[in-house]
C-alpha atoms as a PDB file:
ATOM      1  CA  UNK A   1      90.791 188.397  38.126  1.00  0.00           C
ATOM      2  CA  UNK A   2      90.479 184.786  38.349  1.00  0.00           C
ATOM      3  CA  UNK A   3      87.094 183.660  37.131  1.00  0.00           C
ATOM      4  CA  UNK A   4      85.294 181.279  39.865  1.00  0.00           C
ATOM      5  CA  UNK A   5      82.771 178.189  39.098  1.00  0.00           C
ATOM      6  CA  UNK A   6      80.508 176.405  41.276  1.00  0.00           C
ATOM      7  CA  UNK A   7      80.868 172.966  41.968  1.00  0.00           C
ATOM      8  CA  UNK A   8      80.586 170.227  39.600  1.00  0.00           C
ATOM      9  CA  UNK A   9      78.203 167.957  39.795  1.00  0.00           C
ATOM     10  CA  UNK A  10      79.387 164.312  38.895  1.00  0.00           C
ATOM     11  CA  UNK A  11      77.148 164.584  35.463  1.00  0.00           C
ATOM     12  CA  UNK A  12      79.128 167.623  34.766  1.00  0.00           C
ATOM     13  CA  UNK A  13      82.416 166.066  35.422  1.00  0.00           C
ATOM     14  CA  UNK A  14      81.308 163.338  33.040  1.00  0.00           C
ATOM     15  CA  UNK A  15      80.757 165.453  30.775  1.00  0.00           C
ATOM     16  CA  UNK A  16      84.094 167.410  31.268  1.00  0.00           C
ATOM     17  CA  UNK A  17      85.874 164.248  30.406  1.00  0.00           C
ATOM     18  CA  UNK A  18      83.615 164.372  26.968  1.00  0.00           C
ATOM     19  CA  UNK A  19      84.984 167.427  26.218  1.00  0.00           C
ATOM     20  CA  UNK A  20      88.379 166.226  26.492  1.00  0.00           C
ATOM     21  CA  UNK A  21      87.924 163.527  24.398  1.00  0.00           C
ATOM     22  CA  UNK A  22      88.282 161.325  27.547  1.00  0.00           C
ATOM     23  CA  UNK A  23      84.835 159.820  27.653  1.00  0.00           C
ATOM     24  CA  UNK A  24      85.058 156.369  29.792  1.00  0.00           C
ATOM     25  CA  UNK A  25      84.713 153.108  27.835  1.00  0.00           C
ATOM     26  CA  UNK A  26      83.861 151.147  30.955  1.00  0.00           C
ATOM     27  CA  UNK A  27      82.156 152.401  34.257  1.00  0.00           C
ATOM     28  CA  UNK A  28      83.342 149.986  37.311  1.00  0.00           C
ATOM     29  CA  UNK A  29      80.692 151.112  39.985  1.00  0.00           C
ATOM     30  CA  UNK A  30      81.468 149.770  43.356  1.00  0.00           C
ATOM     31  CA  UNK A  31      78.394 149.748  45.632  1.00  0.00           C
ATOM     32  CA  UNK A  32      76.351 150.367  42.515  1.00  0.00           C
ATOM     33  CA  UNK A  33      73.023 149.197  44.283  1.00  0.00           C
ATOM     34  CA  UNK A  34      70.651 150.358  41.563  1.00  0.00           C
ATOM     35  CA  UNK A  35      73.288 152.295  39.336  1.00  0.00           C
ATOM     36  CA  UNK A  36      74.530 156.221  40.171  1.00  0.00           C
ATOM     37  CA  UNK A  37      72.164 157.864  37.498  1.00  0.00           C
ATOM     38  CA  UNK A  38      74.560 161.145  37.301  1.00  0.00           C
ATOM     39  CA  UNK A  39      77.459 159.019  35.627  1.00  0.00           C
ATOM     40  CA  UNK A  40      74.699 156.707  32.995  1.00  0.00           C
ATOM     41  CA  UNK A  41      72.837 160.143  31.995  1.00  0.00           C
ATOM     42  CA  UNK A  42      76.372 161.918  30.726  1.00  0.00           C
ATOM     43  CA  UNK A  43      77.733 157.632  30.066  1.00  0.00           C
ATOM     44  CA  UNK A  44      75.084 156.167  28.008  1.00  0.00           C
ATOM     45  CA  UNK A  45      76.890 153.906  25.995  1.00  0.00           C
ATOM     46  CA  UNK A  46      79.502 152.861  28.777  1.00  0.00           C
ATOM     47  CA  UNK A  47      80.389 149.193  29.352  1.00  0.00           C
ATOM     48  CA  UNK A  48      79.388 149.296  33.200  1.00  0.00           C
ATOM     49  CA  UNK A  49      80.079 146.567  35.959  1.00  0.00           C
ATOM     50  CA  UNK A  50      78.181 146.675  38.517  1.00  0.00           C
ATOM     51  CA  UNK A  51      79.548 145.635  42.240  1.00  0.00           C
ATOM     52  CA  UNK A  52      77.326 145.517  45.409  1.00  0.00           C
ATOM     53  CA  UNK A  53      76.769 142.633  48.093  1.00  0.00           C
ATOM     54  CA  UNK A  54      73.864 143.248  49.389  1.00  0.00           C
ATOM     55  CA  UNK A  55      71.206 140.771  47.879  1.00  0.00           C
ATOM     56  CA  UNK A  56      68.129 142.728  47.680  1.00  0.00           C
ATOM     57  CA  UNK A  57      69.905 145.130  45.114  1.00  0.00           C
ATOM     58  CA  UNK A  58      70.182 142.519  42.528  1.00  0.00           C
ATOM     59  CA  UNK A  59      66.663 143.311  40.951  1.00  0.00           C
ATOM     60  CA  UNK A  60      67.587 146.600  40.468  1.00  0.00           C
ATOM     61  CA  UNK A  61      70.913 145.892  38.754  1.00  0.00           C
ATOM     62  CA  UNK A  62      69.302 143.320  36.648  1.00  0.00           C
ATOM     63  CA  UNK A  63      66.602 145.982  35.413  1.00  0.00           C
ATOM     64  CA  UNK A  64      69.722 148.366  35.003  1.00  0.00           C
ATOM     65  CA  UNK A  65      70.871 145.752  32.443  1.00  0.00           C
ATOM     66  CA  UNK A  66      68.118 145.597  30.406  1.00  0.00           C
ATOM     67  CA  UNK A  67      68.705 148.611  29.536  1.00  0.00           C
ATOM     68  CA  UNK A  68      72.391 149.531  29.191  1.00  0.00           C
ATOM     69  CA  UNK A  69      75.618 147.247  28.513  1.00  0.00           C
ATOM     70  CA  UNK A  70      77.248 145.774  30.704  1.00  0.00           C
ATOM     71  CA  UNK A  71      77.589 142.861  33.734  1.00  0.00           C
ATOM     72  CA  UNK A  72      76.699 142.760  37.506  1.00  0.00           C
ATOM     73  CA  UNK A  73      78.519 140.835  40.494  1.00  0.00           C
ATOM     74  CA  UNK A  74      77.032 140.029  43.921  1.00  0.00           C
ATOM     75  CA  UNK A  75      80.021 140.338  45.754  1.00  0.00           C
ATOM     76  CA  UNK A  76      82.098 142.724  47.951  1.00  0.00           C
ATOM     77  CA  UNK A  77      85.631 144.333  47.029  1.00  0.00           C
ATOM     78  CA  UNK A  78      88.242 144.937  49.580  1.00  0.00           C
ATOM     79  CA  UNK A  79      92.229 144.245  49.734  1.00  0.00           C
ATOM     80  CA  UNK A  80      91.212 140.672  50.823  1.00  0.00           C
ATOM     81  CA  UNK A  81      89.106 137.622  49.312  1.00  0.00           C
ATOM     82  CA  UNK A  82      86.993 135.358  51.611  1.00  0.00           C
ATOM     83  CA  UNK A  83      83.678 135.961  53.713  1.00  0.00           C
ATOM     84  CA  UNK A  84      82.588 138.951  55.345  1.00  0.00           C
ATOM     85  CA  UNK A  85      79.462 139.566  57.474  1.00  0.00           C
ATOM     86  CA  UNK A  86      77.912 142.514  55.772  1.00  0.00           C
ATOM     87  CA  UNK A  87      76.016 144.307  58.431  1.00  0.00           C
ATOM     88  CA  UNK A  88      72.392 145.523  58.011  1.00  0.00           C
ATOM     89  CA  UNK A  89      70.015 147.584  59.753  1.00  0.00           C
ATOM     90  CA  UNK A  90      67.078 145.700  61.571  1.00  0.00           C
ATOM     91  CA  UNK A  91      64.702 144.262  58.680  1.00  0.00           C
ATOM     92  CA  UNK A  92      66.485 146.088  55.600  1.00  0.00           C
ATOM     93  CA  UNK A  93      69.666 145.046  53.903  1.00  0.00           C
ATOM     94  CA  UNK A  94      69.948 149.277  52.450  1.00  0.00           C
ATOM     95  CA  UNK A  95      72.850 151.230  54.030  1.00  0.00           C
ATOM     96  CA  UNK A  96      74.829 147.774  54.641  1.00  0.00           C
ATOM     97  CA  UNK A  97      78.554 148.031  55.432  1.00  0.00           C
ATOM     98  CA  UNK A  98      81.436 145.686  55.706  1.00  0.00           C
ATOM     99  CA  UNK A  99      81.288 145.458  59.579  1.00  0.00           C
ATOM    100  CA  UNK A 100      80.161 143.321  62.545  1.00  0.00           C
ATOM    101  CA  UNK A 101      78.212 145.749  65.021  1.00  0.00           C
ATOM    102  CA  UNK A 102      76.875 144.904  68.108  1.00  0.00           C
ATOM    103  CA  UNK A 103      72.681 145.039  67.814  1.00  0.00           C
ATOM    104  CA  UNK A 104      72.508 144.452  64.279  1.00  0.00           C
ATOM    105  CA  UNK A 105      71.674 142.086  61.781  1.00  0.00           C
ATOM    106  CA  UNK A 106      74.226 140.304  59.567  1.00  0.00           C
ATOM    107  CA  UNK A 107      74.458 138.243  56.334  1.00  0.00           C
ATOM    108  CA  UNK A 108      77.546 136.653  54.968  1.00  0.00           C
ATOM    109  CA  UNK A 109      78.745 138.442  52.229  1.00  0.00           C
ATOM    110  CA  UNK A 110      81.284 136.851  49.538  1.00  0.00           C
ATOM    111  CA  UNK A 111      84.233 139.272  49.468  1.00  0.00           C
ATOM    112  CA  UNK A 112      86.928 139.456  45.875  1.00  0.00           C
ATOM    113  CA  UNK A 113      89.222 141.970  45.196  1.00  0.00           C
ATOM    114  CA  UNK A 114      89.775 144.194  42.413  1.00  0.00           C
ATOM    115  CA  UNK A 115      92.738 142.251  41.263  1.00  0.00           C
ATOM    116  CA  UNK A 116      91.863 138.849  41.322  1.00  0.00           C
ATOM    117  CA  UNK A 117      88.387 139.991  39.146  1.00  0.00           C
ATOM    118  CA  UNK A 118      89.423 142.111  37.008  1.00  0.00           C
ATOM    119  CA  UNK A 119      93.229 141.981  36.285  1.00  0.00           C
ATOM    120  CA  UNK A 120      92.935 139.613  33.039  1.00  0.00           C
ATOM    121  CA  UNK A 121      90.072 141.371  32.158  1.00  0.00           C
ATOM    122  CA  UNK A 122      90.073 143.650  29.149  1.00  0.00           C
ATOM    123  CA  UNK A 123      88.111 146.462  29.347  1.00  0.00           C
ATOM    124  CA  UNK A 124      87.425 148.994  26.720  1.00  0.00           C
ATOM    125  CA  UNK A 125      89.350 152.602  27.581  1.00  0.00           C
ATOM    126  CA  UNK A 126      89.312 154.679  29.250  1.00  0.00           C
ATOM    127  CA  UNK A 127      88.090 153.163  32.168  1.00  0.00           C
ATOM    128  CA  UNK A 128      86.589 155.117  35.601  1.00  0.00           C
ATOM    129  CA  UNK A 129      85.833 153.362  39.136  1.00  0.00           C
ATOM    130  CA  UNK A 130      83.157 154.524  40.840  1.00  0.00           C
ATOM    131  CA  UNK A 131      82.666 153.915  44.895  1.00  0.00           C
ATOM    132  CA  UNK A 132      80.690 154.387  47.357  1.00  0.00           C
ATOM    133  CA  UNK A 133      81.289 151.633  50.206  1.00  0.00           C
ATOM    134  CA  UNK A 134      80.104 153.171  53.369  1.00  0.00           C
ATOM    135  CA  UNK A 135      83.779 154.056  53.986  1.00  0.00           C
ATOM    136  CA  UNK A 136      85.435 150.678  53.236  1.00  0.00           C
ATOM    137  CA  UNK A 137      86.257 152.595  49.687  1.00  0.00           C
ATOM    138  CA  UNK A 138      89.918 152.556  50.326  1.00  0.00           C
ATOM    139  CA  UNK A 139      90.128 148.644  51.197  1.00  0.00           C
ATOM    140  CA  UNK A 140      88.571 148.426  47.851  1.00  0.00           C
ATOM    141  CA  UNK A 141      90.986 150.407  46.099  1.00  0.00           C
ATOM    142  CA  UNK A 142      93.886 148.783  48.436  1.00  0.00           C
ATOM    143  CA  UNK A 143      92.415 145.000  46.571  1.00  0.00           C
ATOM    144  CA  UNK A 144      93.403 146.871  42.914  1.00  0.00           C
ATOM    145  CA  UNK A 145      97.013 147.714  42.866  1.00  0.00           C
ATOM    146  CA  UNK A 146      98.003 146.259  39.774  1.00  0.00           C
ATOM    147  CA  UNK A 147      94.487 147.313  38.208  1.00  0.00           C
ATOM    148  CA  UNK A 148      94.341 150.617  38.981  1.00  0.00           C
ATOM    149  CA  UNK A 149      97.495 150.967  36.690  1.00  0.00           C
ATOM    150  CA  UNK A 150      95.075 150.627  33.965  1.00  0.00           C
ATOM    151  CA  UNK A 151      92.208 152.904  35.605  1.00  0.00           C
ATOM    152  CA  UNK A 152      91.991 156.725  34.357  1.00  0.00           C
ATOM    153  CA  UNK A 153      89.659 158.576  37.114  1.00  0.00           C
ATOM    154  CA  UNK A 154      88.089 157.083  39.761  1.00  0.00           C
ATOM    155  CA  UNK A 155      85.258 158.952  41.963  1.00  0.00           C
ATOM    156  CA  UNK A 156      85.704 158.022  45.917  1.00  0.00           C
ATOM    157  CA  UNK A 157      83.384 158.741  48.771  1.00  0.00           C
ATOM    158  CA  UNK A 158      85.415 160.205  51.016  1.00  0.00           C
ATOM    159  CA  UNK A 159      84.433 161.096  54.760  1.00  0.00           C
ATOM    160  CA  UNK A 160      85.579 163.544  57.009  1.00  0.00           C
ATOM    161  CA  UNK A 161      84.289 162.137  59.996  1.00  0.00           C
ATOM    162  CA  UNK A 162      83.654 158.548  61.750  1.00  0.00           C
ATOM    163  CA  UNK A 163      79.909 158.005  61.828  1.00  0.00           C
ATOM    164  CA  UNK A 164      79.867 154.553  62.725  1.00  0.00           C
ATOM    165  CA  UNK A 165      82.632 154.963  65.284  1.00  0.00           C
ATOM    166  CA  UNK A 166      84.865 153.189  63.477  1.00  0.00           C
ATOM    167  CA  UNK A 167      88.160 154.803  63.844  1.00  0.00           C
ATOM    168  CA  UNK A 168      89.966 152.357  61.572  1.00  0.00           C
ATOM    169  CA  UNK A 169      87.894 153.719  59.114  1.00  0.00           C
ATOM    170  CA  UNK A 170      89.968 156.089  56.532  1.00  0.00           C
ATOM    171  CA  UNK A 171      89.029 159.708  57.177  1.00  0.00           C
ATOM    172  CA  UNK A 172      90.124 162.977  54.019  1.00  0.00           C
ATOM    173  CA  UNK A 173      93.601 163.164  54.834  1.00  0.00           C
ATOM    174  CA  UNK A 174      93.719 159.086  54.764  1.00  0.00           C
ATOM    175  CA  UNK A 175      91.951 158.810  51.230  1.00  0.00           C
ATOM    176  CA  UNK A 176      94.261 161.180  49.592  1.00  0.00           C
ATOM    177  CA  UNK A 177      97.110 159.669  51.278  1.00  0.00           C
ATOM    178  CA  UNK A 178      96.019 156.116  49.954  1.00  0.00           C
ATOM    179  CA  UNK A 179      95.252 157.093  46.500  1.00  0.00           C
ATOM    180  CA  UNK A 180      98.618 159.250  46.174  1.00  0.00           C
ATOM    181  CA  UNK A 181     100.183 155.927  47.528  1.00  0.00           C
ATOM    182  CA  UNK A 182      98.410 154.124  44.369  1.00  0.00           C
ATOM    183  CA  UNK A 183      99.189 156.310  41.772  1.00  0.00           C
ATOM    184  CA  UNK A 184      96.619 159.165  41.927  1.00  0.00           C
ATOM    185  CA  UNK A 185      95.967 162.747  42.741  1.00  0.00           C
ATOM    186  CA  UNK A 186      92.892 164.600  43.780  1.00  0.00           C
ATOM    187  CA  UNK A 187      91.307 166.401  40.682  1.00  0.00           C
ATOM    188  CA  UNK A 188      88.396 167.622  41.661  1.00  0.00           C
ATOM    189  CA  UNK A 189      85.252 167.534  44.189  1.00  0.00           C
ATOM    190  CA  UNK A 190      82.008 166.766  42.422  1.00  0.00           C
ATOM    191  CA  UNK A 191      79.665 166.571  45.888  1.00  0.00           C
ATOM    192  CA  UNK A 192      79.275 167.002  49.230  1.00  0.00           C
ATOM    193  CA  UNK A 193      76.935 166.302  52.069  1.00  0.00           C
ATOM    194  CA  UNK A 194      76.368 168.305  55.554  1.00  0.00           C
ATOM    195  CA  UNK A 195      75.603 165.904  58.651  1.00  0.00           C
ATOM    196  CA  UNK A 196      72.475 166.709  60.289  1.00  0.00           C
ATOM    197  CA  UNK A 197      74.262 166.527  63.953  1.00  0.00           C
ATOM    198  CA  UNK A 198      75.739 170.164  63.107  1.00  0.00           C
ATOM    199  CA  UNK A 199      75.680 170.896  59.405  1.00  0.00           C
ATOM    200  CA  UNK A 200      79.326 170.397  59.242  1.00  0.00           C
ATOM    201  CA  UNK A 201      81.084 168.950  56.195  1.00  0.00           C
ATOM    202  CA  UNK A 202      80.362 165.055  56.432  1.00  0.00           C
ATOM    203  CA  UNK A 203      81.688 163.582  52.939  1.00  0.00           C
ATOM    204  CA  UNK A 204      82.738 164.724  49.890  1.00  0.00           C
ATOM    205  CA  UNK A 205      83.111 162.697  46.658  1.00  0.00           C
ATOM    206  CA  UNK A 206      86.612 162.919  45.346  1.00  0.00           C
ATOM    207  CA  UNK A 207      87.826 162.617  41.962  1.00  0.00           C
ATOM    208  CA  UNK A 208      91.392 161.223  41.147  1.00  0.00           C
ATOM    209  CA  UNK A 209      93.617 160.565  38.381  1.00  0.00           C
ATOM    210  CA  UNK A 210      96.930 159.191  37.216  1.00  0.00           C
ATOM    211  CA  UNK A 211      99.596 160.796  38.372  1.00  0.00           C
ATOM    212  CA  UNK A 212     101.715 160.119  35.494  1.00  0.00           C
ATOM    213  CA  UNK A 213      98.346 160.539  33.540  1.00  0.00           C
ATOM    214  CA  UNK A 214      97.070 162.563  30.776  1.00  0.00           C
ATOM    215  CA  UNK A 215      94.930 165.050  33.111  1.00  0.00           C
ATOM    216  CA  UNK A 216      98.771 165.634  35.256  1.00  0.00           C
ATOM    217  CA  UNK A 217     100.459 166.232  31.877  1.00  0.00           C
ATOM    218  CA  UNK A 218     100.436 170.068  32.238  1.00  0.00           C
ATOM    219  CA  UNK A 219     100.659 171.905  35.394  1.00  0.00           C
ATOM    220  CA  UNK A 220     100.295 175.910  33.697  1.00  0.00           C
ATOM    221  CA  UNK A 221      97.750 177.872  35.201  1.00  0.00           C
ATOM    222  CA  UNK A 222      96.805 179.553  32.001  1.00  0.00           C
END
């Protein structure tokens, strides 16, 4: 009889990855905002670079700072460099996404990519990405190629639906299809939220990893 677990949290998976003697050197957590307390608890000691546009956040990142290593960036990541107009609901700059909708409030947002940032960069090993970009995850991830040849695991956002209408938007099927197309497979699911319109399955946080990695090494069930 196979023996069945319940999900794992993303502290839990962190500290799967301890167990295998796989424990990230450096955390890259895009749309960090004020840090994602389930990967610092398990990933004390991580090097972590924080990534978020939205100015109000940078208090919170600074106070993050003070008390773990690491460096912060006010900037967006997508496949492109240049400006953006990061859009933000009336009289708050929380929840902002990489859009131009009509009714709402935007600021220009300074826009890298994962390459042109990090790809001279040395980074102690191994190294996880982290993000959570209000569905522009994959036009992060598209701005890494040749990074994300370096990059272990990486934890994605991953929606199953289109709440902002914007179809362009990459949906499950997308995600995996984008990831698969950099160099990664899905390894596990570490959350999940319902939406409140009908309880169904609205995003689920994805975990990949090398394909040619050590986590794909073996594929024996037992």
């Amino acid at each position: 009889m196979t023996t069945r677990r319940p999900m794992r949290s993303l502290e839990e998976f962190c500290g799967y990855l301890i167990g295998r003697g796989l424990a990230p050197g450096t955390v890259i957590d895009v749309g960090a905002a004020n840090g994602t307390p389930e990967i610092t608890k398990a990933l004390p000691d991580a090097y972590y670079v924080l990534i978020d546009p939205v100015p109000s956040y940078e208090g919170q990142m600074k106070y993050f700072l003070s008390k773990h290593r690491g460096e912060y960036h006010l900037v967006a990541l997508s496949d492109v460099a240049g400006t953006m107009q990061l859009t933000v609901s009336k009289g708050s700059e929380h929840g902002a996404t990489l859009s131009a909708a009509p009714g709402k409030e935007t600021i220009a947002a300074p826009v890298e990519t994962m390459d042109g940032m990090f790809l001279n960069r040395e980074f102690a090993g191994p190294i996880m990405v982290k993000t959570d970009c209000q569905g522009y995850d994959m036009h992060a991830m598209r701005g890494g190629r040749e990074f994300l040849k370096r990059v272990d695991v990486a934890v994605c956002e991953t929606l199953l639906f289109h709440p902002t209408m914007e179809q362009h938007l990459p949906d499950f099927g997308d995600t995996v299809a984008v990831m698969r197309e950099l160099g990664f497979a899905v390894f596990d699911i570490v959350s999940y939220q319902t939406r409140p319109f009908d309880n169904a399955l609205g995003y689920v946080d994805l975990v990949f990893v090398r394909e040619d990695g050590p986590f794909r090494r073996h594929h024996r069930w037992a």
